[in-house]
Protein backbone atom coordinates (compact mmCIF):
# COMPACT_ATOMS: atom_id res chain seq x y z
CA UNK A 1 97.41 80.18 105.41
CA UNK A 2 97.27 81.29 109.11
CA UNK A 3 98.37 84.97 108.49
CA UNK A 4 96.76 87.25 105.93
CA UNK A 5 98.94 89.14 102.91
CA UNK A 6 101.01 91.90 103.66
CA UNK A 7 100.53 94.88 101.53
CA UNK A 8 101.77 95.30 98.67
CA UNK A 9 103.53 98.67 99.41
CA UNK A 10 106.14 97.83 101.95
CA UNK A 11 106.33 94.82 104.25
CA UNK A 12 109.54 95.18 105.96
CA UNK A 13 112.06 98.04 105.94
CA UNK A 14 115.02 97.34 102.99
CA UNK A 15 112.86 94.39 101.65
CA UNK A 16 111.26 94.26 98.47
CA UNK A 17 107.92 97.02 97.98
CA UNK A 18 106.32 95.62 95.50
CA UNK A 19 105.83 91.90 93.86
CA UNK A 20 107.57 92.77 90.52
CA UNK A 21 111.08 94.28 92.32
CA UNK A 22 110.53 90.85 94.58
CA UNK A 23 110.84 88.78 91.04
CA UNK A 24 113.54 90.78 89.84
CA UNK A 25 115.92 90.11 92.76
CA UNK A 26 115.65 86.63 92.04
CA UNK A 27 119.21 86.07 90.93
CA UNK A 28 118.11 82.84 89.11
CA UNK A 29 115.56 84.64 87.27
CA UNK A 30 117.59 87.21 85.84
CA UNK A 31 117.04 86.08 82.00
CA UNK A 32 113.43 85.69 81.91
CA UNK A 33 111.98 88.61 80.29
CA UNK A 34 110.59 91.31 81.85
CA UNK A 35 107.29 90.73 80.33
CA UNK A 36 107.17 87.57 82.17
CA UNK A 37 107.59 89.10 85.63
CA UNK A 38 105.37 91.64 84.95
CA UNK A 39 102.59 89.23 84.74
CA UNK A 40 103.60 87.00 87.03
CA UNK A 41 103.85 90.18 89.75
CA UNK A 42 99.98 91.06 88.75
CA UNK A 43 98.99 87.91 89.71
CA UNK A 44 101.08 87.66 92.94
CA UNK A 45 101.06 88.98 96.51
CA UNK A 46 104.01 89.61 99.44
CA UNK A 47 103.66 87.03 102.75
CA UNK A 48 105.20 87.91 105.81
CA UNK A 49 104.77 85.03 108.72
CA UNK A 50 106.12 84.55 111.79
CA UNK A 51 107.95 81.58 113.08
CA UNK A 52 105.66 78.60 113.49
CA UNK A 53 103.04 79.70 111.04
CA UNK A 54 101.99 76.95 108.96
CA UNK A 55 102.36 77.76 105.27
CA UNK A 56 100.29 74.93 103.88
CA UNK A 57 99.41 71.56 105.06
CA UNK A 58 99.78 67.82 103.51
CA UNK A 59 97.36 66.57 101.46
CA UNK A 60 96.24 70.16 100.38
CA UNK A 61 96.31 71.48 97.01
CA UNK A 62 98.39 74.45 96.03
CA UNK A 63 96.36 77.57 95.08
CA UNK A 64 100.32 79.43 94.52
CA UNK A 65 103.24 79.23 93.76
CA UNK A 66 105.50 80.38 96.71
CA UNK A 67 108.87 81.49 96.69
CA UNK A 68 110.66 81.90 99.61
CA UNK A 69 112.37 85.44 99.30
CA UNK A 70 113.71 85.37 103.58
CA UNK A 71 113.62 83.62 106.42
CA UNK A 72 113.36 79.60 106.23
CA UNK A 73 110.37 77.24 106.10
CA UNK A 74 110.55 73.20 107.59
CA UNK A 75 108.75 70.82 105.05
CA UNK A 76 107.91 68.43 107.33
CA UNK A 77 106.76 64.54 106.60
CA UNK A 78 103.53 63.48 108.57
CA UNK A 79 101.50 60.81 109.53
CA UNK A 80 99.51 60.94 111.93
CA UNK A 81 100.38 62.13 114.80
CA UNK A 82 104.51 62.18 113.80
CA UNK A 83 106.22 64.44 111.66
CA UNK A 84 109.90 64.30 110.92
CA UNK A 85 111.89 67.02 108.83
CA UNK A 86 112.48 66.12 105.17
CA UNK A 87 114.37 69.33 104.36
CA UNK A 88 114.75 73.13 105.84
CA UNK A 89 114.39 75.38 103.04
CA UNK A 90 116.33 78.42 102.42
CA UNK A 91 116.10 81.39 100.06
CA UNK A 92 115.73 82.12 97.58
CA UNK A 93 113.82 78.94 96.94
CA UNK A 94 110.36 77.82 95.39
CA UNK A 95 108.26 75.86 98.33
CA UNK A 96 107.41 72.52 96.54
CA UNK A 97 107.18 73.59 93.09
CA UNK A 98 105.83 70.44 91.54
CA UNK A 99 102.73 70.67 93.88
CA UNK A 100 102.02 74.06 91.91
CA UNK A 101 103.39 72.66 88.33
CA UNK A 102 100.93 69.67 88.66
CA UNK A 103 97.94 70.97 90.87
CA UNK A 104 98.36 67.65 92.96
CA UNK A 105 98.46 67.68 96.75
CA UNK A 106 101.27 68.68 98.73
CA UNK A 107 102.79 65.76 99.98
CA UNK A 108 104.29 67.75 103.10
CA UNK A 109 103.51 70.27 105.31
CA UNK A 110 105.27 73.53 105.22
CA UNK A 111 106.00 75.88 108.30
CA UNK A 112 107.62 78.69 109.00
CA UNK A 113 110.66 77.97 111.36
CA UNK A 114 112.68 81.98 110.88
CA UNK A 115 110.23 84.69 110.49
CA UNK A 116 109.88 84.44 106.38
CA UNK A 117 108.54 86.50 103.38
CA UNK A 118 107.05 84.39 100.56
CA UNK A 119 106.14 85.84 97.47
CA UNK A 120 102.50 84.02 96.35
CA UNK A 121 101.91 83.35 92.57
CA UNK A 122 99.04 82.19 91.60
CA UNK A 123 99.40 78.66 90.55
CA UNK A 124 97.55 78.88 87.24
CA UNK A 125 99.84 81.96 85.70
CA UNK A 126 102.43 80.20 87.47
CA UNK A 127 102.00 77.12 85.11
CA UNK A 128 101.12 79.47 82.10
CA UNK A 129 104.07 81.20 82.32
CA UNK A 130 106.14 77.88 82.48
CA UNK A 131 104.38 77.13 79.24
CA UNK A 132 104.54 80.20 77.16
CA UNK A 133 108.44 81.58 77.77
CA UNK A 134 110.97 78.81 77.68
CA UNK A 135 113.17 81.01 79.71
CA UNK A 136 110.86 80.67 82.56
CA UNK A 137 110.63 77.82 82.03
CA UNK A 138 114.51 76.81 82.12
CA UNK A 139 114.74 78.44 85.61
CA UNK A 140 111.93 76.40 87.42
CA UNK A 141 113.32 73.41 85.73
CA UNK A 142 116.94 74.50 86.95
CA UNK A 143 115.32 75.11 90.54
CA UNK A 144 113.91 71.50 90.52
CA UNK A 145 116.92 70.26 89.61
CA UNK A 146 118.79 71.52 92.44
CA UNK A 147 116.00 70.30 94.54
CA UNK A 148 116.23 66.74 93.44
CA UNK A 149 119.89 67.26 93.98
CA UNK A 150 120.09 67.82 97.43
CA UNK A 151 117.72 65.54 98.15
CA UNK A 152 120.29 63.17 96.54
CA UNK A 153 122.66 64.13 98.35
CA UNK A 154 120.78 63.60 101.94
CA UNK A 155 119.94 60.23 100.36
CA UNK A 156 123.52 59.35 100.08
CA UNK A 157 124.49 60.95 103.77
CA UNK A 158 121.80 58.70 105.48
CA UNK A 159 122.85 56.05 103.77
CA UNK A 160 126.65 56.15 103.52
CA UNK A 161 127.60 57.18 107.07
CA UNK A 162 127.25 55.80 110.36
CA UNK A 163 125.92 58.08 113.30
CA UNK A 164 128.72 59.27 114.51
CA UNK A 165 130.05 60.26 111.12
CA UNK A 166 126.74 62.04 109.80
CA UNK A 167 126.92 64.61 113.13
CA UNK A 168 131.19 65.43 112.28
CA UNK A 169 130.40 66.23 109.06
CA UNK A 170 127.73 68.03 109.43
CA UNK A 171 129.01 70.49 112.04
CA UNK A 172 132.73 70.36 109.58
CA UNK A 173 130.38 72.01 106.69
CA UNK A 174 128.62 74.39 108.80
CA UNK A 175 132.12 75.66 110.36
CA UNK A 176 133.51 75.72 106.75
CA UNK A 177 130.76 77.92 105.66
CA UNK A 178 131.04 80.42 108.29
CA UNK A 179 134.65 80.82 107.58
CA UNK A 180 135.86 81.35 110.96
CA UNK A 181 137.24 79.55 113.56
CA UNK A 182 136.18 79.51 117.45
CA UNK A 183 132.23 79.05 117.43
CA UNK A 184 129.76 79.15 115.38
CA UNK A 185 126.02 79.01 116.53
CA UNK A 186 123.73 76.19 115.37
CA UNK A 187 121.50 77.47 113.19
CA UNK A 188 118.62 75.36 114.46
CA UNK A 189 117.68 73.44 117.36
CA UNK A 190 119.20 70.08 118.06
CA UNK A 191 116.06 68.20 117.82
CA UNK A 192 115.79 69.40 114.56
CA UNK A 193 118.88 68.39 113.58
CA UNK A 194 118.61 65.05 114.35
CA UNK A 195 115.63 64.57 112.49
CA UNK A 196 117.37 66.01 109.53
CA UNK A 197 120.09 63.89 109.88
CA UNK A 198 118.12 60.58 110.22
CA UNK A 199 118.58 59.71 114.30
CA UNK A 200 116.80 59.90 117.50
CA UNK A 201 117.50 62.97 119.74
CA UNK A 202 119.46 60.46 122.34
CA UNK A 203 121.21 59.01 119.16
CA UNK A 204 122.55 62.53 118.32
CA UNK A 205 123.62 63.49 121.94
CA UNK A 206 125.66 60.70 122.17
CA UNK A 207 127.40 61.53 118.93
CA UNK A 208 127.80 65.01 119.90
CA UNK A 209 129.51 63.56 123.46
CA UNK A 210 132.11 62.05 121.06
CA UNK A 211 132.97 65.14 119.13
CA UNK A 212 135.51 66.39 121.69
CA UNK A 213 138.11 63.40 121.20
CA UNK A 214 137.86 65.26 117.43
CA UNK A 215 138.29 68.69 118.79
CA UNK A 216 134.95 70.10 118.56
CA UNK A 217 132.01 70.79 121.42
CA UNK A 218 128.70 71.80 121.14
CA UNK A 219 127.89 73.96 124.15
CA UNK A 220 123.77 74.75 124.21
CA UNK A 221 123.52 75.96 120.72
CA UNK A 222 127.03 77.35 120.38
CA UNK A 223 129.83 75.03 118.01
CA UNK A 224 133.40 75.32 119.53
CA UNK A 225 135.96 73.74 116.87
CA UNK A 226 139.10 73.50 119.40
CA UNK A 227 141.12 71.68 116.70
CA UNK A 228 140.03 72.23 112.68
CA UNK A 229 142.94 69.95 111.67
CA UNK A 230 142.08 67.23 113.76
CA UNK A 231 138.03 67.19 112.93
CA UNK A 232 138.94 67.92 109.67
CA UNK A 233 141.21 64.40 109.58
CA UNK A 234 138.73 63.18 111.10
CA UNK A 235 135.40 64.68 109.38
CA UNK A 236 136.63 64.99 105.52
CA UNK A 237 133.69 66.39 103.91
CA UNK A 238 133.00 64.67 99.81
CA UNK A 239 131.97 67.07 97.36
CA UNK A 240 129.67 64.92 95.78
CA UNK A 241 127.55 64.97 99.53
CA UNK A 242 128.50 67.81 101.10
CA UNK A 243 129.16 70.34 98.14
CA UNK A 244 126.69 72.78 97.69
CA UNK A 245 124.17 73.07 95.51
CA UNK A 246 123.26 76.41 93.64
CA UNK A 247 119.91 77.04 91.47
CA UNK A 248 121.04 77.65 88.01
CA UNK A 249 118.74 78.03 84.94
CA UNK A 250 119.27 75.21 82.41
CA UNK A 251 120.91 76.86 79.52
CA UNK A 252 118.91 77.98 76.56
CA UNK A 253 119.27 76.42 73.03
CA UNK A 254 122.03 77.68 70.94
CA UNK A 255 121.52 79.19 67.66
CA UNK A 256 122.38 76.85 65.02
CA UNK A 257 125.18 78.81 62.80
């Protein structure tokens, strides 16, 4: 880590004060007893990093379990020299959970690209817990599973869909989710989008250049959607790519009768 802990007592105004309230925010991990928490929360500490911090880097070994509470952290692919972005990760989130479930290296790097606040676990009462309370134990499991998931899903985009197609839809399912029409601002740089979607930075201008015959513009860092029903003709998003994907808690066992 480049930055040291925050305390434990406040570290930003109408943000969690303490590790324990941080855990019990956690929609997803709303049935796991409070027991549970509690000693996962004495065990833990609150992160606050600025953009460009790096969290961890590949090849190292996770001493926590991090979940991302605000904010948004790149996990970046590397070799060498080159890194490309494998996924920007939102909250609430767990940063590469199977790296703290199995004590094997990371096999990214992770860095801060919004000013975030991680809650640290250690990784040890992080993989007790997961073995002593099933309901725990259902929520990472459910978190992992929307993980996997998405990364389906990308999978499928890269794969599926030319160029030209991968940029429309992407910019259709970030207007859809603002619910709005006029413009909408990317929510990160273009570079970075390119990498996420799998092309070159000149491969994605030219595919934003052919946007406006579909009735949409990217202007700097600004979305202009001049036409919906003609990008959306164009653009049709498919649920099973595009949809999104929620961290749910595998259900528990039911009761025999």
């Amino acid at each position: 880590m480049q930055s040291g802990p925050a305390p434990r007592t406040s570290i930003s105004e109408g943000f969690a004060s303490s590790t324990s309230e941080a855990l019990r925010s956690i929609a997803w991990l709303r049935e796991v007893p409070r027991k549970t928490l509690d000693a996962l929360a004495a065990d833990a500490m609150l992160h606050r990093l600025p953009s460009g911090s790096l969290v961890f880097e590949q090849a190292e070994t996770p001493a926590f379990a991090q979940f991302l509470l605000a904010g948004s952290v790149e996990l970046l692919g590397v070799r060498d020299e080159s890194e490309t972005l494998i996924e920007l990760l939102q909250p609430v989130d767990l940063v590469i959970p199977a790296a703290a479930i199995t004590g094997l290296p990371y096999l990214m790097r992770a860095r801060v690209y919004e000013e975030a606040f991680l809650l640290l676990v250690s990784a040890e009462t992080f993989r007790q817990a997961i073995a002593a309370d099933h309901a725990f134990c259902r929520a990472v499991l459910g978190c992992q599973a929307a993980q996997f998931r998405r990364q389906v899903r990308t999978a499928k985009n890269l794969r599926l869909r030319g160029a030209e197609e991968r940029v429309g839809c992407y910019l259709m399912a970030l207007h859809q989710r603002q619910h709005r029409a006029g413009a909408v601002r990317l929510p990160i740089d273009k570079k970075e989008i390119a990498l996420q979607l799998g092309m070159t930075r000149e491969v994605f201008s030219r595919a934003l250049a052919s946007m406006a015959k579909f009735g949409m513009r990217v202007v700097g860092k600004v979305l202009e959607v001049d036409d919906p029903a003609a990008a959306a003709a164009r653009f049709a998003l498919d649920p099973m790519i595009d949809g999104a994907e929620p961290i749910l808690p595998l259900p528990g066992r039911r009761a025999r009768p």
